[in-house]
C-alpha atoms as a PDB file:
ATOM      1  CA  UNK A   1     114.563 112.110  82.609  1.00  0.00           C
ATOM      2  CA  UNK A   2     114.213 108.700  81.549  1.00  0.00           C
ATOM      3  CA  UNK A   3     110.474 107.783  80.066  1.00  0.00           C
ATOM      4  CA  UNK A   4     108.389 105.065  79.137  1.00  0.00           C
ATOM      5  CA  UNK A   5     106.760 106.101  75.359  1.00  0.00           C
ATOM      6  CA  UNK A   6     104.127 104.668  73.617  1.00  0.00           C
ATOM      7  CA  UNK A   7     104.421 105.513  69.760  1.00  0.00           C
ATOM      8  CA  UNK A   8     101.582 103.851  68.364  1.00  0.00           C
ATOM      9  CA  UNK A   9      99.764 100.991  69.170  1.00  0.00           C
ATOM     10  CA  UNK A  10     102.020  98.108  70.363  1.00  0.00           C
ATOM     11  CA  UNK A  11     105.046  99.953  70.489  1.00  0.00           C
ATOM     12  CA  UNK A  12     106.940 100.833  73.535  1.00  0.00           C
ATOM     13  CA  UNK A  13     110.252 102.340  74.549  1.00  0.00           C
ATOM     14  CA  UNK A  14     112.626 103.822  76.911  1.00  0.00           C
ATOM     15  CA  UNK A  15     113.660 107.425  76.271  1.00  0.00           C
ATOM     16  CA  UNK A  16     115.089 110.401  77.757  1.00  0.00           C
ATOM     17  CA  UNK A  17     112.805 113.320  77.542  1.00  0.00           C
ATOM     18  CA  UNK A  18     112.642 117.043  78.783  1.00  0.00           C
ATOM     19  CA  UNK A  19     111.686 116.879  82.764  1.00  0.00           C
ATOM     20  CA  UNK A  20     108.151 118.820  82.226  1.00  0.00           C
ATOM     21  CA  UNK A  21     108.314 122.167  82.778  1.00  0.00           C
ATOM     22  CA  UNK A  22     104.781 123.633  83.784  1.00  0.00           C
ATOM     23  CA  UNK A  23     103.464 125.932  86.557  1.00  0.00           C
ATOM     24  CA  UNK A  24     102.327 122.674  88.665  1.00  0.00           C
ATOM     25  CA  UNK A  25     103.776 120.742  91.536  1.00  0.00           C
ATOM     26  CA  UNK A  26     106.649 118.506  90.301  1.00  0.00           C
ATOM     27  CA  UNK A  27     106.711 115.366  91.382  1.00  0.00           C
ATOM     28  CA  UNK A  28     109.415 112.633  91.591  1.00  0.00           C
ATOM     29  CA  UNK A  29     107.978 109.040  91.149  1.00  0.00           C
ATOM     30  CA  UNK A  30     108.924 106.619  93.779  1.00  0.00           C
ATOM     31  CA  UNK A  31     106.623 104.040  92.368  1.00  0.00           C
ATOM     32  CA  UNK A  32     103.676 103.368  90.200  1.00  0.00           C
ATOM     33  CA  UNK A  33     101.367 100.160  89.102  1.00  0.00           C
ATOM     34  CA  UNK A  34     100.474  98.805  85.892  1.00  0.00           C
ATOM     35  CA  UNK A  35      97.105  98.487  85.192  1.00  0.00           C
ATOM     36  CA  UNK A  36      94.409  97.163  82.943  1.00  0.00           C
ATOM     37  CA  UNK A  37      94.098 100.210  80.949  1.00  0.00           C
ATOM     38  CA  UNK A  38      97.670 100.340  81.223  1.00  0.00           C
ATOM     39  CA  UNK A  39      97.437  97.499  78.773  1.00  0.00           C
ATOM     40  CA  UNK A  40      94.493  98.427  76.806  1.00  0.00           C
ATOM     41  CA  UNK A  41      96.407 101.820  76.157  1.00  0.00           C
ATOM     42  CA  UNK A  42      99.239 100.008  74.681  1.00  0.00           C
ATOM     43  CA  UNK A  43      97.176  98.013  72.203  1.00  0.00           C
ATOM     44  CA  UNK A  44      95.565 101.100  70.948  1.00  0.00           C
ATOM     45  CA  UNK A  45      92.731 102.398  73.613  1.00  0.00           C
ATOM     46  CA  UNK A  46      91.912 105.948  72.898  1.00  0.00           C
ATOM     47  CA  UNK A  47      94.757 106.173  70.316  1.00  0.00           C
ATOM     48  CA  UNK A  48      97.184 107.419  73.522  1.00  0.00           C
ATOM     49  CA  UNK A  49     100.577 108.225  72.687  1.00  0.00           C
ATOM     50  CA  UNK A  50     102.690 108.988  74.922  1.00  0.00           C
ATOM     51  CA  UNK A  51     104.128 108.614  78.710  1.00  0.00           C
ATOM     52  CA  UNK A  52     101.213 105.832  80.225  1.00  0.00           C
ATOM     53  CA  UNK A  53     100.841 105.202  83.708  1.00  0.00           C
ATOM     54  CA  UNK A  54      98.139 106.729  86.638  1.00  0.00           C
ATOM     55  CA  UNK A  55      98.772 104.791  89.637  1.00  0.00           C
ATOM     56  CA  UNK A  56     101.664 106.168  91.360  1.00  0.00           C
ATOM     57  CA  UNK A  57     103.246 107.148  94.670  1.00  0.00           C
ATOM     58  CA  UNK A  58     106.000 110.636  94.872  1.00  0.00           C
ATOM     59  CA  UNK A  59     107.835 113.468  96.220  1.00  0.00           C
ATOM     60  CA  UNK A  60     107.018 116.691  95.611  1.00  0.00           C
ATOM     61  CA  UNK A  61     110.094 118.711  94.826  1.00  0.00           C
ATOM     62  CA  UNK A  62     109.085 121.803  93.431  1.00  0.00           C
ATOM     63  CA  UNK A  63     105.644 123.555  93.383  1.00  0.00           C
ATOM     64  CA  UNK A  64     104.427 127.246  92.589  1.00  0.00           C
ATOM     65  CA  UNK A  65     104.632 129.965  95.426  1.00  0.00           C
ATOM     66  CA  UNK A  66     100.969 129.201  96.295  1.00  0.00           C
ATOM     67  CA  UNK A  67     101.452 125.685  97.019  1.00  0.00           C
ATOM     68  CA  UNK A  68     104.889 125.719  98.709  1.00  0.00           C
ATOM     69  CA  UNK A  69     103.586 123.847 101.517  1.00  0.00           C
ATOM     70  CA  UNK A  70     103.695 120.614  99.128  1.00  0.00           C
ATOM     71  CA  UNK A  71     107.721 120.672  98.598  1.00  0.00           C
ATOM     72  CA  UNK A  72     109.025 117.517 100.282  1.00  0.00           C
ATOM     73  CA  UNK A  73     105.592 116.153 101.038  1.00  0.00           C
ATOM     74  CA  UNK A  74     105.300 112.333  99.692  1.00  0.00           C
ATOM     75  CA  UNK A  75     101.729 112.251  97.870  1.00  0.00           C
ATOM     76  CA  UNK A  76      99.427 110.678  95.455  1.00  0.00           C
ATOM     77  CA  UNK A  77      97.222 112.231  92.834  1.00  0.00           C
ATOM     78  CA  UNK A  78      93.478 112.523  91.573  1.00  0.00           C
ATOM     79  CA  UNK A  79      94.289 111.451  87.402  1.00  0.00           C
ATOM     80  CA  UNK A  80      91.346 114.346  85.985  1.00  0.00           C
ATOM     81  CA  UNK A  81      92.844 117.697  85.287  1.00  0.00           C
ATOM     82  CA  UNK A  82      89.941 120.289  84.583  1.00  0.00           C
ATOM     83  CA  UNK A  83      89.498 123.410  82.940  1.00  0.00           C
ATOM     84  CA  UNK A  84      88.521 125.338  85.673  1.00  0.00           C
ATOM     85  CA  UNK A  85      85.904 127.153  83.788  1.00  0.00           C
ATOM     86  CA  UNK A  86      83.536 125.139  82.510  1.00  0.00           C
ATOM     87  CA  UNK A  87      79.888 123.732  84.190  1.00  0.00           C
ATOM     88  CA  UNK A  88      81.226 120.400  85.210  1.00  0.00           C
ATOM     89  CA  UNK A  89      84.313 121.885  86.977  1.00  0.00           C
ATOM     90  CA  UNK A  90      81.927 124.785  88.561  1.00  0.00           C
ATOM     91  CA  UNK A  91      80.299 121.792  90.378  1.00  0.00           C
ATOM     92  CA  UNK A  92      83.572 119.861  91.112  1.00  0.00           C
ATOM     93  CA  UNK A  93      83.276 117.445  88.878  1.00  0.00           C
ATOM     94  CA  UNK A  94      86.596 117.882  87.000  1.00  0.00           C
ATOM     95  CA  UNK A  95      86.405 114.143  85.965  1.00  0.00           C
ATOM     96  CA  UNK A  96      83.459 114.846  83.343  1.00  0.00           C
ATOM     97  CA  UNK A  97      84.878 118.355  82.292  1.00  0.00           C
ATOM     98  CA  UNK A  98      84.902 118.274  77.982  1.00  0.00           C
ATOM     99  CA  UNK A  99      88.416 119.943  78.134  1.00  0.00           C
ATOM    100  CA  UNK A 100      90.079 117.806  80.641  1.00  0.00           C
ATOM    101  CA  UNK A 101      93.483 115.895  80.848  1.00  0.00           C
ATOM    102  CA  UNK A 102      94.055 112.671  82.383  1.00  0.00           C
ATOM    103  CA  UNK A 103      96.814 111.825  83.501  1.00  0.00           C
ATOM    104  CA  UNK A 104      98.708 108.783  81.222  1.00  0.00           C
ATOM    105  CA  UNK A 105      95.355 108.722  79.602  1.00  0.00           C
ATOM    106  CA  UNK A 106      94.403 111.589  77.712  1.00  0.00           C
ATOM    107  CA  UNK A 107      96.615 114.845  76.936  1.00  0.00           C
ATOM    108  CA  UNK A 108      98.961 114.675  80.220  1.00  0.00           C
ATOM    109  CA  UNK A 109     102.154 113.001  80.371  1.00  0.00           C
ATOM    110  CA  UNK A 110     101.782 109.652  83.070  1.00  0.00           C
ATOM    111  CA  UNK A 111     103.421 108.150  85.741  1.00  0.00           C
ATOM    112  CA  UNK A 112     105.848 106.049  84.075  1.00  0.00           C
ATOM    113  CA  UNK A 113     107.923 108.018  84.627  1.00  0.00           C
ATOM    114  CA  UNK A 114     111.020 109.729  86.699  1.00  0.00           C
ATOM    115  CA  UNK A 115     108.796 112.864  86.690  1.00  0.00           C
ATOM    116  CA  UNK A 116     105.199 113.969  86.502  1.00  0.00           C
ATOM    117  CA  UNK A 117     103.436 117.388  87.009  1.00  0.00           C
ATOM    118  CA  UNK A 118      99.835 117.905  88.767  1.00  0.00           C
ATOM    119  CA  UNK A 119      98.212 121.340  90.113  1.00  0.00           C
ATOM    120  CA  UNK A 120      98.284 120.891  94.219  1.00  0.00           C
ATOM    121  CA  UNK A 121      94.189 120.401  93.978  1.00  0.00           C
ATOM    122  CA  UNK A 122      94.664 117.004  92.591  1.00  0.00           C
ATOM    123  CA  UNK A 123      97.228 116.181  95.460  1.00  0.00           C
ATOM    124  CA  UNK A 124      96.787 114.080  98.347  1.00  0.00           C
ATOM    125  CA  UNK A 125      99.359 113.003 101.199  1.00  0.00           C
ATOM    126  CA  UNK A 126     100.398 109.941 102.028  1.00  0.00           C
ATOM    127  CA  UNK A 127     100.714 108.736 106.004  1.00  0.00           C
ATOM    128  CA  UNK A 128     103.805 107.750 107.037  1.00  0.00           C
ATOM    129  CA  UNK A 129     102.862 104.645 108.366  1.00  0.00           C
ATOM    130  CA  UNK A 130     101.804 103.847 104.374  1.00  0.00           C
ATOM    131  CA  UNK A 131     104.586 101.777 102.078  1.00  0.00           C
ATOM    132  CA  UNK A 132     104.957 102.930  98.826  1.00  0.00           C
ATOM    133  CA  UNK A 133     103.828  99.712  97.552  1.00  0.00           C
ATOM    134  CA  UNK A 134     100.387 100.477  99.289  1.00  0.00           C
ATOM    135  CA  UNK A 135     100.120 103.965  98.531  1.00  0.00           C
ATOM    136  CA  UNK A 136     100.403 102.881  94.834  1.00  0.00           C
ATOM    137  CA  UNK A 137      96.924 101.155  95.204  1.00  0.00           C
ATOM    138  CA  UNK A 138      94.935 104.912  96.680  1.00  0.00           C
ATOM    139  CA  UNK A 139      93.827 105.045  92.750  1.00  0.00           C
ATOM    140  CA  UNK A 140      92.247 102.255  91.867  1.00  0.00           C
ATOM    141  CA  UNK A 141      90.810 101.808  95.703  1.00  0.00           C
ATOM    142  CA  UNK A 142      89.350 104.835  94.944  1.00  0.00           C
ATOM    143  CA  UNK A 143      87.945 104.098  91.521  1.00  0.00           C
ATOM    144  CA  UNK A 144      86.445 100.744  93.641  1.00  0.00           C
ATOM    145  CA  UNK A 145      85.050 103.317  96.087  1.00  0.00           C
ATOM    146  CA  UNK A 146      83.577 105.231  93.535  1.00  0.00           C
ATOM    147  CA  UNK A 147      81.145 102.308  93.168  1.00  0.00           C
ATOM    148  CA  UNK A 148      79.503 102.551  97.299  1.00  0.00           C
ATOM    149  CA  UNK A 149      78.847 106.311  96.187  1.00  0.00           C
ATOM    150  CA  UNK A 150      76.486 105.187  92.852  1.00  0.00           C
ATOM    151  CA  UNK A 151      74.571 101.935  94.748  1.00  0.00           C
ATOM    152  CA  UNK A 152      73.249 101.363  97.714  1.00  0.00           C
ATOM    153  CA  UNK A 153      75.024  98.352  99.817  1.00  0.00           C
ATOM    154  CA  UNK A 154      74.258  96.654 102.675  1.00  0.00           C
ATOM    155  CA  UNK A 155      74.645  93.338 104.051  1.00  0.00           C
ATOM    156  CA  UNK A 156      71.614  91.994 102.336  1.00  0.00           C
ATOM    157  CA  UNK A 157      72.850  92.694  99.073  1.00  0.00           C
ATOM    158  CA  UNK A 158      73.621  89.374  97.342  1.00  0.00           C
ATOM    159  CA  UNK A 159      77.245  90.941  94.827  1.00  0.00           C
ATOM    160  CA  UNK A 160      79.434  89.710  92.199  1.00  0.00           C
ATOM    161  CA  UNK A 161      82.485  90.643  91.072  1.00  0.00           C
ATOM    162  CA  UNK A 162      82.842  89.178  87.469  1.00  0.00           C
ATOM    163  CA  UNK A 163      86.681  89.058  87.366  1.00  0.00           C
ATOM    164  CA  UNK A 164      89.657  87.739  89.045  1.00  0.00           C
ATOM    165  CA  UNK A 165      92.177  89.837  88.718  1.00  0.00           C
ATOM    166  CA  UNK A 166      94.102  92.856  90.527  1.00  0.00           C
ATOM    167  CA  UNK A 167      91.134  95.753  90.179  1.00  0.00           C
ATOM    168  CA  UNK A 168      88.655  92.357  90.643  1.00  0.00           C
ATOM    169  CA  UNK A 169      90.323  91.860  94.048  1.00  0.00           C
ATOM    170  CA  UNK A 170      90.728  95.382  94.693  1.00  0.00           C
ATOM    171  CA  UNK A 171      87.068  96.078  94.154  1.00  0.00           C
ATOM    172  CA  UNK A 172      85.803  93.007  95.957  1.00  0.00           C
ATOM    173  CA  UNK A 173      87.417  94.120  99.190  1.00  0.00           C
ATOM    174  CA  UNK A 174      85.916  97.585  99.066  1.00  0.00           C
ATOM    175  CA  UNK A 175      82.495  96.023  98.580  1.00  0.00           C
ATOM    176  CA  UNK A 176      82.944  94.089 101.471  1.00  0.00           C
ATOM    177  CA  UNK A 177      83.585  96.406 103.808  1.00  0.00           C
ATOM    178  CA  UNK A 178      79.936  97.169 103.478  1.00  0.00           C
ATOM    179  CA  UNK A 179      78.983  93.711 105.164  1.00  0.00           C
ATOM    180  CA  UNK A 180      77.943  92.571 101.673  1.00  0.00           C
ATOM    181  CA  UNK A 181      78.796  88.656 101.157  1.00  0.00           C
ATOM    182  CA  UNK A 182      81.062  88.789  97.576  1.00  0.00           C
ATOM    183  CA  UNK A 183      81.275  86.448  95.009  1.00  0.00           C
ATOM    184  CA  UNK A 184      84.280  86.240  92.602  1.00  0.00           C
ATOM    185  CA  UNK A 185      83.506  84.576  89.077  1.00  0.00           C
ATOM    186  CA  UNK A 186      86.786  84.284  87.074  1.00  0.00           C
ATOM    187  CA  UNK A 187      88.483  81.540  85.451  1.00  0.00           C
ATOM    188  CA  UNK A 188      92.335  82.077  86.524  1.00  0.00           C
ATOM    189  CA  UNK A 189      92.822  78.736  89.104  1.00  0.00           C
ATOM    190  CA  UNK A 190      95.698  80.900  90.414  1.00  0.00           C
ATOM    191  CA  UNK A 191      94.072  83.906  90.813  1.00  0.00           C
ATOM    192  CA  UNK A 192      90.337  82.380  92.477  1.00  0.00           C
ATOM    193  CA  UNK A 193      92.996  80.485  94.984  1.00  0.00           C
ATOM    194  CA  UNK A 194      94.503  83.789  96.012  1.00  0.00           C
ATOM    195  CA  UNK A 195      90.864  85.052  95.585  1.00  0.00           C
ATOM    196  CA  UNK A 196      89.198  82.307  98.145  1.00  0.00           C
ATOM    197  CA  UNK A 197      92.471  82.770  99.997  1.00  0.00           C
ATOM    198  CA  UNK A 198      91.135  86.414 101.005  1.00  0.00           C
ATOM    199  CA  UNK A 199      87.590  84.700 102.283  1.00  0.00           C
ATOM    200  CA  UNK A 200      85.746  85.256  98.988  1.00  0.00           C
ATOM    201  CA  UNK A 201      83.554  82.739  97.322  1.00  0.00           C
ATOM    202  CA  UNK A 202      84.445  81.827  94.195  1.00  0.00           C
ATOM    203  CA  UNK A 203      82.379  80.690  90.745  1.00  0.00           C
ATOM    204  CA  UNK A 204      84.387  79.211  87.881  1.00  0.00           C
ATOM    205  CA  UNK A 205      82.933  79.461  84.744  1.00  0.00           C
ATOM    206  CA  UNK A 206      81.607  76.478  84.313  1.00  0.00           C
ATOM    207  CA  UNK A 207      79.636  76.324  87.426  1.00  0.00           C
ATOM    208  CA  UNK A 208      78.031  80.242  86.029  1.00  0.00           C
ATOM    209  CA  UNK A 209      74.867  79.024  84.283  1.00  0.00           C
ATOM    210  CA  UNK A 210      73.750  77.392  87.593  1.00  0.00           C
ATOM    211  CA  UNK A 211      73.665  80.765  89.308  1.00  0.00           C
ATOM    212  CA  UNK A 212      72.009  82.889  86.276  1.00  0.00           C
ATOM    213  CA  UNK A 213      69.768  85.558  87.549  1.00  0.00           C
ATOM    214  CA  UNK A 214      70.710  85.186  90.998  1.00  0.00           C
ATOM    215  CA  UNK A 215      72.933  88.798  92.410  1.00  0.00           C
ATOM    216  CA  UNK A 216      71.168  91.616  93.092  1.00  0.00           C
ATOM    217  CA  UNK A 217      74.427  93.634  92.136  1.00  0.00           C
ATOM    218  CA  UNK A 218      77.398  92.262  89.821  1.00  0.00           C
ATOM    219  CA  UNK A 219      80.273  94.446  88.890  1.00  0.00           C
ATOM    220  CA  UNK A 220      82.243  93.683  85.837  1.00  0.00           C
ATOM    221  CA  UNK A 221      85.708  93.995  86.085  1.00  0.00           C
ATOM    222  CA  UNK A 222      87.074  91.471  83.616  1.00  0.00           C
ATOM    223  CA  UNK A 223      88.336  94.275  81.000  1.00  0.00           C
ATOM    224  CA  UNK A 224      87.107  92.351  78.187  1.00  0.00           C
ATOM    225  CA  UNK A 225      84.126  92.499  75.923  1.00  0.00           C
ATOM    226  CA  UNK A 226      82.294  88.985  76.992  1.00  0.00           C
ATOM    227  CA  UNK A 227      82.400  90.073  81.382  1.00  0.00           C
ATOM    228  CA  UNK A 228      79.350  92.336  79.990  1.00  0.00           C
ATOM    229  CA  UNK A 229      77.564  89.264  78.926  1.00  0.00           C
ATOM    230  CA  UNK A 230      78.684  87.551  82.243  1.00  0.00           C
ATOM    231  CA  UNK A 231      77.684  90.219  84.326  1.00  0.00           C
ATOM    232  CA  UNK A 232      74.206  90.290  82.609  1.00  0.00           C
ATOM    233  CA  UNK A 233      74.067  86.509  82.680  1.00  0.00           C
ATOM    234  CA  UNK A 234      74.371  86.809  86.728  1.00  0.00           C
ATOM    235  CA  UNK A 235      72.099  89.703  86.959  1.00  0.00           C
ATOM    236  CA  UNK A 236      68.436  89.043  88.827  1.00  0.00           C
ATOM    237  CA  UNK A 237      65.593  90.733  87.224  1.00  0.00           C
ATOM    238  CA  UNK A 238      65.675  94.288  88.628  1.00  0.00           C
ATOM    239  CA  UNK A 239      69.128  93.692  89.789  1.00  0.00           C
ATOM    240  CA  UNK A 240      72.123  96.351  89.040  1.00  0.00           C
ATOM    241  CA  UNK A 241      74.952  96.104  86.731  1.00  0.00           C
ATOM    242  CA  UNK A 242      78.170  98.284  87.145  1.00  0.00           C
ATOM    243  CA  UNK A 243      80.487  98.332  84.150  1.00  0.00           C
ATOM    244  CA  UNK A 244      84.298  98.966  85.074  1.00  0.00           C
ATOM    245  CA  UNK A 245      85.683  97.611  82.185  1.00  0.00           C
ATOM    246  CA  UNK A 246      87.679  99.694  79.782  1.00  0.00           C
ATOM    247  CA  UNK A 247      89.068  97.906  76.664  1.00  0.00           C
ATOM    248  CA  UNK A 248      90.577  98.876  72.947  1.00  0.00           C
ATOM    249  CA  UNK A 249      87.503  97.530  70.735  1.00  0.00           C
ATOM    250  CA  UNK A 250      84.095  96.975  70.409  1.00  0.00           C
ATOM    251  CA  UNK A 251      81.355  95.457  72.496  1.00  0.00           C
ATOM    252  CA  UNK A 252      78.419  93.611  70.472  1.00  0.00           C
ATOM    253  CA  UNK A 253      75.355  92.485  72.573  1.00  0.00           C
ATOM    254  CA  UNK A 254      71.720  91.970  72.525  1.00  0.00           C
ATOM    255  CA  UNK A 255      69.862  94.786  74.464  1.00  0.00           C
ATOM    256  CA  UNK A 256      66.643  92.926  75.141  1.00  0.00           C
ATOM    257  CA  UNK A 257      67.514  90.670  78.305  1.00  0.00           C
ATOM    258  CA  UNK A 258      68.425  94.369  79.805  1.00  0.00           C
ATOM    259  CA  UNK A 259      64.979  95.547  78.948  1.00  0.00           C
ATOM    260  CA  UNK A 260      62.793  92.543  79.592  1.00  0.00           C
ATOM    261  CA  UNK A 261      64.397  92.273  82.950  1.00  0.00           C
ATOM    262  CA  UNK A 262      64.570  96.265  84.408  1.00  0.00           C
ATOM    263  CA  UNK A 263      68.199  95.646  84.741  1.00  0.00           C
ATOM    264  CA  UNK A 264      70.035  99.114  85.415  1.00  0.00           C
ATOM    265  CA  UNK A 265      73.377  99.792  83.904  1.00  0.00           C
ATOM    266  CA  UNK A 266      75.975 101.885  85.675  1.00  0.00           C
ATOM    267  CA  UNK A 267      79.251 103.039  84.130  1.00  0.00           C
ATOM    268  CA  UNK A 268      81.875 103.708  87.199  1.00  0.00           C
ATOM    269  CA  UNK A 269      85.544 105.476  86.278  1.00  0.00           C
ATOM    270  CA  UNK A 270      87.302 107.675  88.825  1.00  0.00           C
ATOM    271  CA  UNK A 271      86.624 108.092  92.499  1.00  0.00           C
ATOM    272  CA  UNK A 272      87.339 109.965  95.822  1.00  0.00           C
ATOM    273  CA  UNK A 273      90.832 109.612  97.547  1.00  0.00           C
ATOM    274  CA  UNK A 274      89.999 109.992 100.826  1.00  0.00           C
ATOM    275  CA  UNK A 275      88.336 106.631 101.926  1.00  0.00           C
ATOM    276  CA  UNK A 276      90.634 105.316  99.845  1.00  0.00           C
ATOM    277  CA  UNK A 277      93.796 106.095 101.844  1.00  0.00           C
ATOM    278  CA  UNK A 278      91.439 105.752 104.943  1.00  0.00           C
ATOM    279  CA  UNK A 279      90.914 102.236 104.022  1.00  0.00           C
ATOM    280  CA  UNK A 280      94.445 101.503 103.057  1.00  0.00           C
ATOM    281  CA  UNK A 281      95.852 103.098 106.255  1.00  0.00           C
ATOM    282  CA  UNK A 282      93.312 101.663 107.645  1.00  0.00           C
ATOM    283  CA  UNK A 283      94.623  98.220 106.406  1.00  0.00           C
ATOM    284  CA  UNK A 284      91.055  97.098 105.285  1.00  0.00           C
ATOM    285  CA  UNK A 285      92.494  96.413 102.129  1.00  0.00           C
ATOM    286  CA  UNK A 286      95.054  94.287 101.984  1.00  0.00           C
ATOM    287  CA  UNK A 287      97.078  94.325  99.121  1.00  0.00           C
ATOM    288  CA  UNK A 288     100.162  92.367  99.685  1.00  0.00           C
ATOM    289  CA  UNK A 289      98.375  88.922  98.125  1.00  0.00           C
ATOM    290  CA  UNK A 290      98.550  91.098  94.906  1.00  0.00           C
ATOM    291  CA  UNK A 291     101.856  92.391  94.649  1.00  0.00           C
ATOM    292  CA  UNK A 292     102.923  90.325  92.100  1.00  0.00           C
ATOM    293  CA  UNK A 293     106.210  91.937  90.740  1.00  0.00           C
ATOM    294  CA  UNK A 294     108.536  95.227  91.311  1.00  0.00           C
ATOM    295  CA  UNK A 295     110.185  96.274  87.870  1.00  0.00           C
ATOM    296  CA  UNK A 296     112.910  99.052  87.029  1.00  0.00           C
ATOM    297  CA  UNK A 297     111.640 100.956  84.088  1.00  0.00           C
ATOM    298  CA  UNK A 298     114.880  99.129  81.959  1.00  0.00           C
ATOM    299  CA  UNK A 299     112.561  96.453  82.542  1.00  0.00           C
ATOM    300  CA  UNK A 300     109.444  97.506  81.014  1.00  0.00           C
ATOM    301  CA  UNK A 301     109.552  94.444  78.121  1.00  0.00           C
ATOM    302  CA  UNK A 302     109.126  92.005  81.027  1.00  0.00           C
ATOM    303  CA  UNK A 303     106.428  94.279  83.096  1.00  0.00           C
ATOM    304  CA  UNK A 304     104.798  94.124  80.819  1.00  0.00           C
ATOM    305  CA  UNK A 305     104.584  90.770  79.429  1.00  0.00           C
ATOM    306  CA  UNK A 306     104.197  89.806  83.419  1.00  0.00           C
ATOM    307  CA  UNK A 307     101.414  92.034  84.647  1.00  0.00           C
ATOM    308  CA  UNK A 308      99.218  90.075  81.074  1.00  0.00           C
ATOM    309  CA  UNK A 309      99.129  87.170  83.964  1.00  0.00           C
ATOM    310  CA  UNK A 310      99.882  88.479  87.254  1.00  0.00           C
ATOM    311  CA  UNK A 311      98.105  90.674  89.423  1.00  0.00           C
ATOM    312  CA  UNK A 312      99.561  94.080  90.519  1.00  0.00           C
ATOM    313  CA  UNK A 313     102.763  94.575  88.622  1.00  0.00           C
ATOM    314  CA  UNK A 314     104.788  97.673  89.825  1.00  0.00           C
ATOM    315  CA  UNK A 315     107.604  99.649  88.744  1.00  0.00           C
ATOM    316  CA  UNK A 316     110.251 101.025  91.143  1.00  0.00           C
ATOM    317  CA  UNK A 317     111.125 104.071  89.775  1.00  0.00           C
ATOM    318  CA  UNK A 318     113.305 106.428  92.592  1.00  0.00           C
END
């Protein structure tokens, strides 16, 4: 099967490799997404090597004797492989279990891909009435989701999104299906247009410092090291931070304004699938204003480069 390989950081390439062989559901990949870790994987993040990509869209065409009932079945899939065994998976958190794989992240082959593997507990299926190009979106909808389970929203709650880009947008929408008025602070013109295009207010960067200390929750989602220091610029005393942001590197700040103003810090990563494809079936989430670009694999070099500016950059795989 053809393959996307990362070798080492910064270096990419197109290869045939074995179709995986492993007593799991095989899936074919119809489609999958580039995303910001995507990115951070290829300049070194977590020293990955290998086949990248987690947000995809397939067929099942083979799958153990147990889980027959998945052949032919187009589905998506929860990334966190556990061990089964251990405390975390005993509760079902399989995302925090010390031995797990990820999928294009950490031990486990990705999406980018003609083929993948997944055991049928990770597997989810996808309506009918859903594209491929939205089904790609069920992860990172979820991961956005994962956010309403951690805080409390409502209406009343003055948000942020510190970001403007695809999981920005993506995040923004699922906060505002809680009734909660959303702010976007980015500095993209292009993206804030398609951003106050969706009904969002919009802060540029220069017009920040006016509205210091003045969201009760801000989420970053920039990706890079200085959103933190936006985030916790924005911040009200007592307010709530939630850190999305995964980038190769480190992040230097001053922990005082954190403790002189009660703020509370919330790392977010995976989350459920369910009210994810709810909410895209649902179409609550509209993703078509971040499409940016379909790809064939051959066409990784420009993907790549592309999805650096764009939003959602995907790659059309079967």
């Amino acid at each position: 099967m053809r393959a996307l390989i990362i070798d080492r950081p910064g270096v990419m390439a197109l290869r045939e490799v074995p179709v995986p062989d492993a007593d799991e559901c095989l899936i074919r990949v119809l489609a999958a997404g580039i995303c910001g870790t995507d990115l951070e994987l290829l300049r070194g993040y977590a020293e990955f090597c290998g086949i990248p990509g987690h947000e995809f869209v397939g067929v099942v065409e083979r799958a153990p004797a147990r889980a027959a009932s998945w052949v032919g079945r187009r589905v998506v899939g929860e990334i966190n492989v556990g061990c089964g065994a251990c405390r975390w998976c005993e509760l079902g958190i399989k995302e925090h279990c010390e031995h797990r794989s990820v999928v294009g992240i950490r031990g486990r082959s990705g999406a980018f891909a003609e083929f993948l593997t997944l055991p049928p507990e990770n597997l989810h299926s996808v309506p009918d009435s859903m594209d491929d190009t939205r089904a790609v979106f069920v992860e990172p909808v979820a991961a956005a989701c994962r956010i309403l389970e951690q805080v409390e929203i409502d209406a009343s709650t003055h948000t942020a999104i510190v970001g403007d880009g695809r999981m920005a947008l993506v995040t923004a929408q699922v906060l505002r299906t809680t009734g909660a008025t959303i702010t976007i602070a980015g500095k993209h013109e292009a993206k804030l247009a398609v951003a106050g295009g969706m009904g969002f207010d919009v802060l540029r960067g220069s017009e920040i410092a006016a509205r210091a200390k003045s969201f009760d929750l801000v989420v970053d989602v920039t990706g890079k090291p200085e959103g933190f220091q936006t985030a916790l610029a924005l911040a009200r005393p007592r307010g709530t931070v939630v850190l999305k942001s995964t980038f190769h590197g480190d992040l230097a700040w001053t922990p005082w304004p954190v403790i002189v103003d009660e703020i509370t810090l919330i790392g977010s990563r995976c989350g459920p699938f369910a009210p994810a494809i709810a909410l895209l079936a649902a179409k609550r989430i509209d993703v078509a204003p971040l499409a940016a670009a379909v790809h064939p694999l051959e066409g990784f070099e420009a993907a790549f480069d592309a999805a650096r500016r764009e939003l959602k950059v995907l790659f059309r795989i079967a």
